[in-house]
N, C-alpha and C. Protein backbone atom coordinates (compact mmCIF):
# COMPACT_ATOMS: atom_id res chain seq x y z
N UNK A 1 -4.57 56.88 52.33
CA UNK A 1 -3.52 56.66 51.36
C UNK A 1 -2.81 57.97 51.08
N UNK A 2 -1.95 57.79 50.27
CA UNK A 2 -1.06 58.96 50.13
C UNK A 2 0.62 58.58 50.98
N UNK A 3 1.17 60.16 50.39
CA UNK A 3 2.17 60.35 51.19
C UNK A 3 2.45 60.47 52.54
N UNK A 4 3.09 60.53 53.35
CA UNK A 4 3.00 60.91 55.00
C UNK A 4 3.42 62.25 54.84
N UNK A 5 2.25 63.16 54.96
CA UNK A 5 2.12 64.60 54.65
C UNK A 5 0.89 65.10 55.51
N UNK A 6 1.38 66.16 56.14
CA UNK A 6 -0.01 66.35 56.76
C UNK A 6 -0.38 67.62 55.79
N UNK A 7 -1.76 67.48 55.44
CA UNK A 7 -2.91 68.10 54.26
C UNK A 7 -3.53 69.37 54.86
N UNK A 8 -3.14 70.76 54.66
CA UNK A 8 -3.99 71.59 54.74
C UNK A 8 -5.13 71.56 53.64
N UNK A 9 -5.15 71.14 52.24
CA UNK A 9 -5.81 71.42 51.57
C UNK A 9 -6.33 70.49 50.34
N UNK A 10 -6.82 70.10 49.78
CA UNK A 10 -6.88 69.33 48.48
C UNK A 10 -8.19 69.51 47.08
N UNK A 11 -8.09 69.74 46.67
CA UNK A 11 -8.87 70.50 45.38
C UNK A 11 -8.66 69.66 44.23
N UNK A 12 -9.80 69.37 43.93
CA UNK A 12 -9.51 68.43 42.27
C UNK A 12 -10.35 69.56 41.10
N UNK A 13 -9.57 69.80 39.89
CA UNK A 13 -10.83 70.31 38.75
C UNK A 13 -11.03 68.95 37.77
N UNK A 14 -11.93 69.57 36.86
CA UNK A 14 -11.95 68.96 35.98
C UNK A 14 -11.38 69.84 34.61
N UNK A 15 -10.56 69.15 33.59
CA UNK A 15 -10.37 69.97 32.82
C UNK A 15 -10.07 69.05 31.31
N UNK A 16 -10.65 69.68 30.33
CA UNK A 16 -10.68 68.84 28.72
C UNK A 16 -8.76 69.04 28.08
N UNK A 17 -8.62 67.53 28.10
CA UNK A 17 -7.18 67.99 27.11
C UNK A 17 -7.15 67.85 25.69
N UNK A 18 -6.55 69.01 25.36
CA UNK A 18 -6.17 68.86 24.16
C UNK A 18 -6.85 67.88 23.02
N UNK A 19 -6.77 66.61 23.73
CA UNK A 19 -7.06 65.33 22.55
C UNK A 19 -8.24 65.19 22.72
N UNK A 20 -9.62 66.07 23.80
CA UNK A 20 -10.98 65.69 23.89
C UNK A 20 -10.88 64.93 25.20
N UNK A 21 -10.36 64.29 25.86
CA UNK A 21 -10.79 63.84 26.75
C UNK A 21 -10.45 64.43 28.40
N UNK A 22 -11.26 64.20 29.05
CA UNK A 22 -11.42 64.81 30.03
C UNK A 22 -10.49 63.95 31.09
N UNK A 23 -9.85 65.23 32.05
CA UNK A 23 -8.77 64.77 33.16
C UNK A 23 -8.97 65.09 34.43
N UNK A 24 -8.69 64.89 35.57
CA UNK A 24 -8.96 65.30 36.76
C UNK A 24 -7.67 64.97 37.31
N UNK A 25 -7.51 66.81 37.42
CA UNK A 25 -6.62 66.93 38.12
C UNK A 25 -6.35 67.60 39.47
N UNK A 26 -5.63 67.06 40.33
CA UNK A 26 -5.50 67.33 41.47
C UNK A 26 -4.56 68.12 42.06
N UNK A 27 -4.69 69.34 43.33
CA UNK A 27 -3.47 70.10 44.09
C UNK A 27 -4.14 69.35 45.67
N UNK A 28 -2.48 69.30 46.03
CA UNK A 28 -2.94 68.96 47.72
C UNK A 28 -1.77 70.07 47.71
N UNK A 29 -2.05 70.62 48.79
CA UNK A 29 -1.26 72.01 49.40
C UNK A 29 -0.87 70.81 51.21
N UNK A 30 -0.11 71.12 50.97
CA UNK A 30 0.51 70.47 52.46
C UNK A 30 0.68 71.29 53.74
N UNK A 31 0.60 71.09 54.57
CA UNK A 31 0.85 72.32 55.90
C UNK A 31 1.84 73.07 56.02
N UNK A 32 2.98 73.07 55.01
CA UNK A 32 3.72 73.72 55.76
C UNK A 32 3.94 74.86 54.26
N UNK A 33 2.70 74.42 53.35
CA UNK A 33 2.74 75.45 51.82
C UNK A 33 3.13 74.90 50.99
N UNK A 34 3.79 73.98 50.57
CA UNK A 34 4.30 72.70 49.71
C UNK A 34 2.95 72.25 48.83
N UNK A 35 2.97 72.61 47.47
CA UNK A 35 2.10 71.78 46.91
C UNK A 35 2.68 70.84 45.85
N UNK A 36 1.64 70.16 45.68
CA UNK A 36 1.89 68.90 44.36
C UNK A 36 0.47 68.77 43.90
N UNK A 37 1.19 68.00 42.22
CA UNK A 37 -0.56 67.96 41.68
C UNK A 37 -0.29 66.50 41.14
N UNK A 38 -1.46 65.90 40.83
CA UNK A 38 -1.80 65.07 39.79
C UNK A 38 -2.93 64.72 39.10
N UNK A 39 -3.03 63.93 38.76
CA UNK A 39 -4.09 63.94 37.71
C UNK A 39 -4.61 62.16 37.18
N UNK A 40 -5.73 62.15 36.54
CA UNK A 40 -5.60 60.78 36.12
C UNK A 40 -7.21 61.35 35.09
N UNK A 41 -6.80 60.41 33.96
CA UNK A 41 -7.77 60.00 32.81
C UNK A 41 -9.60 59.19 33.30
N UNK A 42 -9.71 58.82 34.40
CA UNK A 42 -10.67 58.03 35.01
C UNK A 42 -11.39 59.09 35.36
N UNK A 43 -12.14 58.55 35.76
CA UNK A 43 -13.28 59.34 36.73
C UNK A 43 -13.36 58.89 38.27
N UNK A 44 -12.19 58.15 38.28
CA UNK A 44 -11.81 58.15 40.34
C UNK A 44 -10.44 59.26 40.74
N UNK A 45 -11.07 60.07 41.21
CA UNK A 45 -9.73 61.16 41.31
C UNK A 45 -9.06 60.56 42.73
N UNK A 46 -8.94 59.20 43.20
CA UNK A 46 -8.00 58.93 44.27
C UNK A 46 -6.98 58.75 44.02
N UNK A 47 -6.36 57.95 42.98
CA UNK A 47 -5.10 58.24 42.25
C UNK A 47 -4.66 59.48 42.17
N UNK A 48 -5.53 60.69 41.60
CA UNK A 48 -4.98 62.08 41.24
C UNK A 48 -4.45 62.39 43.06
N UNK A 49 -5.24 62.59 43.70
CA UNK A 49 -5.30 62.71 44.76
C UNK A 49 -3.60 62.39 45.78
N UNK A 50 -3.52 60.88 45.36
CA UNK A 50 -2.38 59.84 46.06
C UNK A 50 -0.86 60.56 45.10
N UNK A 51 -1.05 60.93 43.49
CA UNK A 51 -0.07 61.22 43.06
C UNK A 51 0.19 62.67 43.42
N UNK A 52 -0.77 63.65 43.97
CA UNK A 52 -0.27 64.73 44.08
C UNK A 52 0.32 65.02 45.46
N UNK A 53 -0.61 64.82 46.41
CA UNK A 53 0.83 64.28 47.88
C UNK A 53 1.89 63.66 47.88
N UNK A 54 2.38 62.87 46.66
CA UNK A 54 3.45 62.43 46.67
C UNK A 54 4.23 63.07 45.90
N UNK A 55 3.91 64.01 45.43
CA UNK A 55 4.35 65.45 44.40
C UNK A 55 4.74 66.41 45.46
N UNK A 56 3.83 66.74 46.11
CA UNK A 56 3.70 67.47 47.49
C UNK A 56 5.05 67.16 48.50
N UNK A 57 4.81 65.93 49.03
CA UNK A 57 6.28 65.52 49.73
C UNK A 57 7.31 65.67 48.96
N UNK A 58 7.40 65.19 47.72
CA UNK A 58 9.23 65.06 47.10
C UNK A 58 9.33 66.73 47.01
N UNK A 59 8.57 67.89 46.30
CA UNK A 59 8.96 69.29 46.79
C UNK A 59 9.34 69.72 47.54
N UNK A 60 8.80 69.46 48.65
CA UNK A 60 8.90 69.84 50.15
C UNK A 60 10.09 69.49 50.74
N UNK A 61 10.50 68.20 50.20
CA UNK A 61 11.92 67.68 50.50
C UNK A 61 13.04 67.94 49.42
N UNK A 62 12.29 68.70 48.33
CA UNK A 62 13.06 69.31 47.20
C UNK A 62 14.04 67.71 46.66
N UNK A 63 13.47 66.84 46.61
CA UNK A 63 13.98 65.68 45.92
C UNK A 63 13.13 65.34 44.57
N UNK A 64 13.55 63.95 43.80
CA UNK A 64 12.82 63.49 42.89
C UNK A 64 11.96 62.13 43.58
N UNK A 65 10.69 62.41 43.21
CA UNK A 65 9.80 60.88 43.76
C UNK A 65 11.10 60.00 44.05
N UNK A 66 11.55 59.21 42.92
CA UNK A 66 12.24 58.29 43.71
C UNK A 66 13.84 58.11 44.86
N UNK A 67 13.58 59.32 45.23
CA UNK A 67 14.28 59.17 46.37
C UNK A 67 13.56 59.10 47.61
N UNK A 68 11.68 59.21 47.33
CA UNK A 68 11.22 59.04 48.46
C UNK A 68 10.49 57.06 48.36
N UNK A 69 10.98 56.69 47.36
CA UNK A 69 10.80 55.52 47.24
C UNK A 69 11.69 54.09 47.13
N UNK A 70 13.01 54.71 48.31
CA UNK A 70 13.96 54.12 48.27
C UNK A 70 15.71 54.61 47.89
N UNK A 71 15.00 55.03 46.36
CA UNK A 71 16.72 55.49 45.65
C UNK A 71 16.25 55.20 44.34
N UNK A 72 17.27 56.03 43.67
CA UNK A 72 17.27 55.44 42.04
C UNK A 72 17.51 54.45 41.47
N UNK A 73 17.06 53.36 41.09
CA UNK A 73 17.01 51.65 40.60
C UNK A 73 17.48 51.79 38.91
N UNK A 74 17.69 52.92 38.46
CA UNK A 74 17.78 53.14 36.84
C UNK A 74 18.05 54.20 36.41
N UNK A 75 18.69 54.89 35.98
CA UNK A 75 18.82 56.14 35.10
C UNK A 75 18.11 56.37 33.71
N UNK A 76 17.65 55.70 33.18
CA UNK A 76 16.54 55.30 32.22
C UNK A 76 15.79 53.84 32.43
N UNK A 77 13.68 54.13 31.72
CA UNK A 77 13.24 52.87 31.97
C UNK A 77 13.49 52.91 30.30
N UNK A 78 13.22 51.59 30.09
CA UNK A 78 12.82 50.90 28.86
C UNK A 78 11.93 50.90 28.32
N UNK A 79 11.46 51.24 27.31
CA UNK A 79 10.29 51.09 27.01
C UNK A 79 9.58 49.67 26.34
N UNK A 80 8.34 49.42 26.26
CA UNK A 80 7.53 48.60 25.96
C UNK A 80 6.53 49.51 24.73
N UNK A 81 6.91 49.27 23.26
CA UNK A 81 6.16 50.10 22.37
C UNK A 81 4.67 49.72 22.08
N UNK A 82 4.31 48.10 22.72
CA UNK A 82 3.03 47.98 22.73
C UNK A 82 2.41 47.19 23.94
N UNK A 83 1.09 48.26 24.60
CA UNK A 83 1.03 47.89 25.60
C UNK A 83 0.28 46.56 25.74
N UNK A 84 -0.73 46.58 25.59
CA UNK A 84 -1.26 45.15 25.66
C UNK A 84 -2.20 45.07 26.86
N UNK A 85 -2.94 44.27 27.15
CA UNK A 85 -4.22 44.71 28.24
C UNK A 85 -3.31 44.45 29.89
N UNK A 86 -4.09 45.52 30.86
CA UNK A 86 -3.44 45.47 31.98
C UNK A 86 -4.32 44.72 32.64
N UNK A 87 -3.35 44.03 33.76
CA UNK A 87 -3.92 43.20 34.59
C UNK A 87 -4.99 43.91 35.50
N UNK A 88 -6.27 43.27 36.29
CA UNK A 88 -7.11 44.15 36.68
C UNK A 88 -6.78 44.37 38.03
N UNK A 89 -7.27 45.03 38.77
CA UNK A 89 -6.19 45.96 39.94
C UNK A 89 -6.99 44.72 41.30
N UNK A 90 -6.71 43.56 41.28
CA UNK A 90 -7.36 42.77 42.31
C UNK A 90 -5.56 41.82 42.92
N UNK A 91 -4.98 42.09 44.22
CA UNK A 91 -3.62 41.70 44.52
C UNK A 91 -3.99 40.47 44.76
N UNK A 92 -5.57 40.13 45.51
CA UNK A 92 -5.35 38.60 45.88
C UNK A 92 -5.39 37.89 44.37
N UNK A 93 -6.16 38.11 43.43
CA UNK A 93 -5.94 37.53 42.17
C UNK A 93 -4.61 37.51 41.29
N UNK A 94 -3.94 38.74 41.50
CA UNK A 94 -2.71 38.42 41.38
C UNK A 94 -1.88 37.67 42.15
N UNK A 95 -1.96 37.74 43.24
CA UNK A 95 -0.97 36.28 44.19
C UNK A 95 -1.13 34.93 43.24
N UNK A 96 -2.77 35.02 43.15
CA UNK A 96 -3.16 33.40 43.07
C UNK A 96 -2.50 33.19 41.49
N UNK A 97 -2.32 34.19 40.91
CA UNK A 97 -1.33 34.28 39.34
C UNK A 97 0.30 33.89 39.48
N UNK A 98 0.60 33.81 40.03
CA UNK A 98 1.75 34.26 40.59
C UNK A 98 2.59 32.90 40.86
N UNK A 99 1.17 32.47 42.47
CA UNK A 99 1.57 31.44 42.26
C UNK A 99 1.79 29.81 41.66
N UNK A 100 0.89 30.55 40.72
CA UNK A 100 0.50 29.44 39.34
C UNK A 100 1.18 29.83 38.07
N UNK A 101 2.01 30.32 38.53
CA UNK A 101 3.15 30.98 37.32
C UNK A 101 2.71 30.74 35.88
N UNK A 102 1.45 31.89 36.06
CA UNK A 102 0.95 32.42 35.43
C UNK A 102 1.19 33.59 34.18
N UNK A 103 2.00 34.30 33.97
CA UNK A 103 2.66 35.44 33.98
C UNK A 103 4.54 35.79 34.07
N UNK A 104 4.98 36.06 32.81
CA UNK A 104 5.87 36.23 32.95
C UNK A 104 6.77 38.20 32.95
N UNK A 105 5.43 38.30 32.35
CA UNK A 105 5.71 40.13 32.31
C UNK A 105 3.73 40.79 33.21
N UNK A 106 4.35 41.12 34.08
CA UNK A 106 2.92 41.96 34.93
C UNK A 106 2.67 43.34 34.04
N UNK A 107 1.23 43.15 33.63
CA UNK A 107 1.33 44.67 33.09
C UNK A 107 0.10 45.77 34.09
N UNK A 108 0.30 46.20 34.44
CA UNK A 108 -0.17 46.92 35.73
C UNK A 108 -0.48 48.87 35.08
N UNK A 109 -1.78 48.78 35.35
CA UNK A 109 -1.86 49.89 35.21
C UNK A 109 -2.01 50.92 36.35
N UNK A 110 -1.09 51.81 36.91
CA UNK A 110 -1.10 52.39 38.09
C UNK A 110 -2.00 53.39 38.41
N UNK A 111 -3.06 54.07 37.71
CA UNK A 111 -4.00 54.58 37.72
C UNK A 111 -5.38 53.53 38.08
N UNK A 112 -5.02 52.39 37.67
CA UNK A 112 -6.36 51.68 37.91
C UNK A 112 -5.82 51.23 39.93
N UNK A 113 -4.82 50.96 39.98
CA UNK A 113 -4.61 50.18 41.51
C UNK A 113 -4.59 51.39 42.48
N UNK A 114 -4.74 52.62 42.06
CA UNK A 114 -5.61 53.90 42.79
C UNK A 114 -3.99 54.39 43.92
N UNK A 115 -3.17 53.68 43.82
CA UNK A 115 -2.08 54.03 45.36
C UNK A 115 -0.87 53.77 44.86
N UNK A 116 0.44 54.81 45.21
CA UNK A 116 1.36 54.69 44.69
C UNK A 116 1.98 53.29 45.86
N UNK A 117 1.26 52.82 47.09
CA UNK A 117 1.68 51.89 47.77
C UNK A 117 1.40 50.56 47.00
N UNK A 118 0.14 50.34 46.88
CA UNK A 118 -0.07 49.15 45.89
C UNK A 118 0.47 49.25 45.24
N UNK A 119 0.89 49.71 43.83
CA UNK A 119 1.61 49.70 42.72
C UNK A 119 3.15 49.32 43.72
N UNK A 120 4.01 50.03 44.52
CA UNK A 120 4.79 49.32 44.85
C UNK A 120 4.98 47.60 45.44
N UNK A 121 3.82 47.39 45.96
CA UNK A 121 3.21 46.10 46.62
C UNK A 121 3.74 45.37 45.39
N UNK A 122 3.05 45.35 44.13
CA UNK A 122 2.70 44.60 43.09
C UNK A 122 4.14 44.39 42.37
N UNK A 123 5.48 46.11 42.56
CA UNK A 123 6.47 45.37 42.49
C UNK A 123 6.98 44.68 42.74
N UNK A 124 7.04 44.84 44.12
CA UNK A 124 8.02 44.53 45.00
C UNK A 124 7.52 42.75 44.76
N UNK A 125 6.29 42.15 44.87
CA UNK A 125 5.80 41.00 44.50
C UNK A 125 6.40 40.47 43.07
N UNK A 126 6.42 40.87 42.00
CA UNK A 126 6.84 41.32 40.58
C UNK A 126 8.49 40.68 40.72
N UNK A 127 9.44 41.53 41.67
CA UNK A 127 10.94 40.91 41.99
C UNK A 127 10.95 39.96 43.01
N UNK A 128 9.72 39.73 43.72
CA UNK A 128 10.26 38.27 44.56
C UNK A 128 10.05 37.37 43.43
N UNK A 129 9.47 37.42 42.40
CA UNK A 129 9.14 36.18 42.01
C UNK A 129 10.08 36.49 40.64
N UNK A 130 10.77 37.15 40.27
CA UNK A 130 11.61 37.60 39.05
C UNK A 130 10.80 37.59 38.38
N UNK A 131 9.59 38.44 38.13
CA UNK A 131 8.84 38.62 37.05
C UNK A 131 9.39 40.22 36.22
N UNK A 132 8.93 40.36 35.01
CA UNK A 132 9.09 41.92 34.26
C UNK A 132 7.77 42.57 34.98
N UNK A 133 8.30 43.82 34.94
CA UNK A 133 6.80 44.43 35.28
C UNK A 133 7.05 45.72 33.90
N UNK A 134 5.45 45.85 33.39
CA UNK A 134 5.44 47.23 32.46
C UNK A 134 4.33 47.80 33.24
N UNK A 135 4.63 49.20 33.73
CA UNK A 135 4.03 50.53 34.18
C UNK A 135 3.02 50.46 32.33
N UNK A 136 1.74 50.73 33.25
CA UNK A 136 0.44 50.70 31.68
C UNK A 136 -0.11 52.06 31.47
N UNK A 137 0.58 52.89 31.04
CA UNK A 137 -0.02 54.21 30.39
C UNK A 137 -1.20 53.87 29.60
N UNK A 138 -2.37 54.17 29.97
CA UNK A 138 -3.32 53.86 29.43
C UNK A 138 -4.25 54.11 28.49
N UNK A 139 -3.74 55.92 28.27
CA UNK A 139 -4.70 56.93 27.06
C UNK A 139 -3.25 56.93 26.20
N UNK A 140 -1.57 56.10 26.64
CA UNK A 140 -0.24 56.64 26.31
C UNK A 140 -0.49 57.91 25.57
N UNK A 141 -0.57 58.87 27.15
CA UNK A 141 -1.06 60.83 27.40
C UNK A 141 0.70 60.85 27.78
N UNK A 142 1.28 61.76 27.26
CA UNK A 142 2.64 61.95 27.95
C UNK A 142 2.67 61.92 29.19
N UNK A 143 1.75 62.88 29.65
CA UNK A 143 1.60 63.19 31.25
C UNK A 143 1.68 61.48 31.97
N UNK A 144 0.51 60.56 31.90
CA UNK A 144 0.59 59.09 32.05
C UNK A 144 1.89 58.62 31.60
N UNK A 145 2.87 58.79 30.85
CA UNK A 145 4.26 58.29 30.53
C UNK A 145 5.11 58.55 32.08
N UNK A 146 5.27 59.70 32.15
CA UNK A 146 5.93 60.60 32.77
C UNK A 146 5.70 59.64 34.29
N UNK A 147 4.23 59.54 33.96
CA UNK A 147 4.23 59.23 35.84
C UNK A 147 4.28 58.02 36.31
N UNK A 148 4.46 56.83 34.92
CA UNK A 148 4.75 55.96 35.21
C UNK A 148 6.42 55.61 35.04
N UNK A 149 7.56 56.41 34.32
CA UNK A 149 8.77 56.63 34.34
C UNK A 149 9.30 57.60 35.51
N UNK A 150 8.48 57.60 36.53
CA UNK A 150 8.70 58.43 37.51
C UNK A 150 8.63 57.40 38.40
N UNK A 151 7.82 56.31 38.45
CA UNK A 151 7.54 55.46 39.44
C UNK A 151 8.57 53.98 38.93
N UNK A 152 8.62 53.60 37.86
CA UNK A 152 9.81 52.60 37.32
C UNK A 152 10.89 53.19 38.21
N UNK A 153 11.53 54.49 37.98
CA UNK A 153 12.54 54.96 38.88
C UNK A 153 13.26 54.39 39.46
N UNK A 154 11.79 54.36 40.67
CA UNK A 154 11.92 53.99 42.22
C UNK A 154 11.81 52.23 42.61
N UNK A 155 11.23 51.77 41.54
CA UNK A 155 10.77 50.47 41.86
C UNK A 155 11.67 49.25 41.64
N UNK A 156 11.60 48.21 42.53
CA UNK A 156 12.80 47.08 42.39
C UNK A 156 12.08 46.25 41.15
N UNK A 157 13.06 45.42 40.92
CA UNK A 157 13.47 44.84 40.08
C UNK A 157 14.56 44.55 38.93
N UNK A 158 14.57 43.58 38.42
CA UNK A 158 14.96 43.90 37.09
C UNK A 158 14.97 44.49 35.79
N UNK A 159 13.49 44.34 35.73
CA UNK A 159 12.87 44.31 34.58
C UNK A 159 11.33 45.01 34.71
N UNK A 160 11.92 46.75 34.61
CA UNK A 160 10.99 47.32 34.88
C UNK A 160 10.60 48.22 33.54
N UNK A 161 9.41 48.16 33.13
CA UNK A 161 9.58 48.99 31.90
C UNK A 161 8.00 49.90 31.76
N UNK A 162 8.08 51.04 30.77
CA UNK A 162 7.17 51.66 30.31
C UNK A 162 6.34 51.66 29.34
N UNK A 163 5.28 51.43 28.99
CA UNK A 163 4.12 50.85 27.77
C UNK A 163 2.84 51.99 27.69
N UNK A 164 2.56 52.33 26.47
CA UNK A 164 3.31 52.01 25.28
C UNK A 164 4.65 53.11 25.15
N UNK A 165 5.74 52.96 24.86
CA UNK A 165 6.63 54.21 24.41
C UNK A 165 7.22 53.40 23.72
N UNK A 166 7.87 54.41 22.92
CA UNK A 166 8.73 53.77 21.39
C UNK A 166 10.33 53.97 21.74
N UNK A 167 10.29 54.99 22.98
CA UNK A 167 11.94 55.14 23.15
C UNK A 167 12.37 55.04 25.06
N UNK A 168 13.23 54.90 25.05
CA UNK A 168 13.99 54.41 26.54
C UNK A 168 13.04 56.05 27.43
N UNK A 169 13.12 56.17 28.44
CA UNK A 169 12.50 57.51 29.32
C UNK A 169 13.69 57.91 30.24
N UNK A 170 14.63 58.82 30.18
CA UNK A 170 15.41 59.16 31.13
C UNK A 170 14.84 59.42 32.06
N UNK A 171 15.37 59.34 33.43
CA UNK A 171 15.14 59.74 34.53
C UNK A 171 15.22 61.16 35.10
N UNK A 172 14.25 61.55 35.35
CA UNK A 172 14.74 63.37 35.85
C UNK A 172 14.90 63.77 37.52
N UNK A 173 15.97 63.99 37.51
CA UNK A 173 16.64 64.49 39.16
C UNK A 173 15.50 65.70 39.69
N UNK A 174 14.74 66.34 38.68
CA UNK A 174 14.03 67.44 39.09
C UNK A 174 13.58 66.83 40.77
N UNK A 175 13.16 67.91 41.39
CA UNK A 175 12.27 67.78 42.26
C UNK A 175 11.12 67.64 41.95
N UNK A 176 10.38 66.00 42.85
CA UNK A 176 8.88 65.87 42.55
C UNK A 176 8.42 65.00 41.32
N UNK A 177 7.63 65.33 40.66
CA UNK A 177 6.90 64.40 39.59
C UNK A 177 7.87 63.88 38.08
N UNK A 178 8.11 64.87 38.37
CA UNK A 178 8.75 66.08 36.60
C UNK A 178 7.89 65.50 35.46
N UNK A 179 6.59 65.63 36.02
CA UNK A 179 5.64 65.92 34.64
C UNK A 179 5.87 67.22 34.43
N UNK A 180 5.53 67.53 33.20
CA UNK A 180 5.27 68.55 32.24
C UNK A 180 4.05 69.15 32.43
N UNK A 181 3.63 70.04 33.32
CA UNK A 181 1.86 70.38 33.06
C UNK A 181 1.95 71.30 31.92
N UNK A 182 2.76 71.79 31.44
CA UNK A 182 2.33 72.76 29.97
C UNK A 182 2.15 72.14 29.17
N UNK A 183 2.11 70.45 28.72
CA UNK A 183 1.89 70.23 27.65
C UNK A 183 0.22 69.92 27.31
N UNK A 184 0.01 70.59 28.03
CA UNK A 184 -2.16 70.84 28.17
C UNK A 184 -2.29 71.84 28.65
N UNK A 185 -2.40 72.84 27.55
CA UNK A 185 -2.78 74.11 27.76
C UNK A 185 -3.76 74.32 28.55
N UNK A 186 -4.73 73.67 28.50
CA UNK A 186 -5.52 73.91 29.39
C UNK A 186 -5.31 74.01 31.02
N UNK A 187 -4.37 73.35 31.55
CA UNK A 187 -3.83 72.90 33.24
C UNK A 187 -3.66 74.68 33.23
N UNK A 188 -2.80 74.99 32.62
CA UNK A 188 -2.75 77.06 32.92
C UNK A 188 -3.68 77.45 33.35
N UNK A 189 -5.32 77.33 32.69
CA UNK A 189 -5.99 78.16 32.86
C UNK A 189 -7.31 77.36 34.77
N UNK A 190 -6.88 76.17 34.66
CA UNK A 190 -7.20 76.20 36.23
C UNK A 190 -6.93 77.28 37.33
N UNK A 191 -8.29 77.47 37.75
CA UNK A 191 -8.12 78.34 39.05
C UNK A 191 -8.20 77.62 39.91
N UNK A 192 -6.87 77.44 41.32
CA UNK A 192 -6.73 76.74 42.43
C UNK A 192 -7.03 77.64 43.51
């Protein structure tokens, strides 16, 4: 999984934020010196892992994620101020939802479905069937905002939104993630 990047390197720490809870965060250094990081609230660092090669590529190509995920679908997501429980990260159980029109808003937490490919899967499924989808920030950690208004971006549909946030999320042209790692003092003091 991941980006199509070939990996000289990949390193996860562990590190306490701010609010007490512990994060794992990830650098993949790419072959040609290009790095990206990410991170996730769990204790499966394959997500951290999948989001930081895809951090890694959009640098490298000096773009924003979602130009490596198509194009920009939005200049701001929407927010969803309360999240509400996410669906559990199983696609054949979601089909069989789906097609028992089951569900009119998917709430998907992209840290739990471990791949920025699945999470697209689950859109792209999400607009065949004109469903809403809400990206599920799950500790709603800014950093988790960020990376799910990074991935709304890119993703089809209509009705794509961010949970929990209280206000719309502009879109940032930056190159790459455009999380914020300073807002956890702690990410500074990692040695990579």
């Amino acid at each position: 999984m991941g980006a199509p990047l070939a990996i000289a390197h990949t390193h996860v720490h562990s590190m306490r934020a701010a609010s007490g809870a512990e994060a794992l965060v990830a650098r993949v250094l790419a072959a040609d010196g290009s790095a990206g990081f990410g991170f996730t609230f769990n204790l499966e660092a394959a997500a951290a892992r999948d989001m930081a090669s895809w951090d890694a590529l959009a640098r490298k190509c000096k773009v924003p994620l979602y130009t490596l995920l198509g194009g920009r679908r939005r200049a701001s997501v929407p927010a969803l101020p309360e999240a509400g429980a996410a669906l559990p990260a199983d696609l054949d159980a979601l089909r069989r939802d789906m097609l028992e029109n089951r569900h009119e808003l998917l709430r998907v937490d992209p840290f739990a479905w471990g791949s920025l490919e699945r999470v697209q899967a689950v859109a792209a499924a999400a607009a065949a069937f004109d469903l809403a989808l809400a990206l599920i920030a799950p500790n709603a950690h800014p950093w988790e905002i960020a990376w799910c208004a990074a991935l709304a971006a890119g993703l089809p549909g209509e009705d794509v939104r961010v949970a929990p946030a209280t206000r719309a999320i502009a879109v940032s042209d930056a190159p790459g993630l455009s999380i914020d790692w300073s807002l956890e003092p702690s990410f500074a003091g990692l040695r990579w």
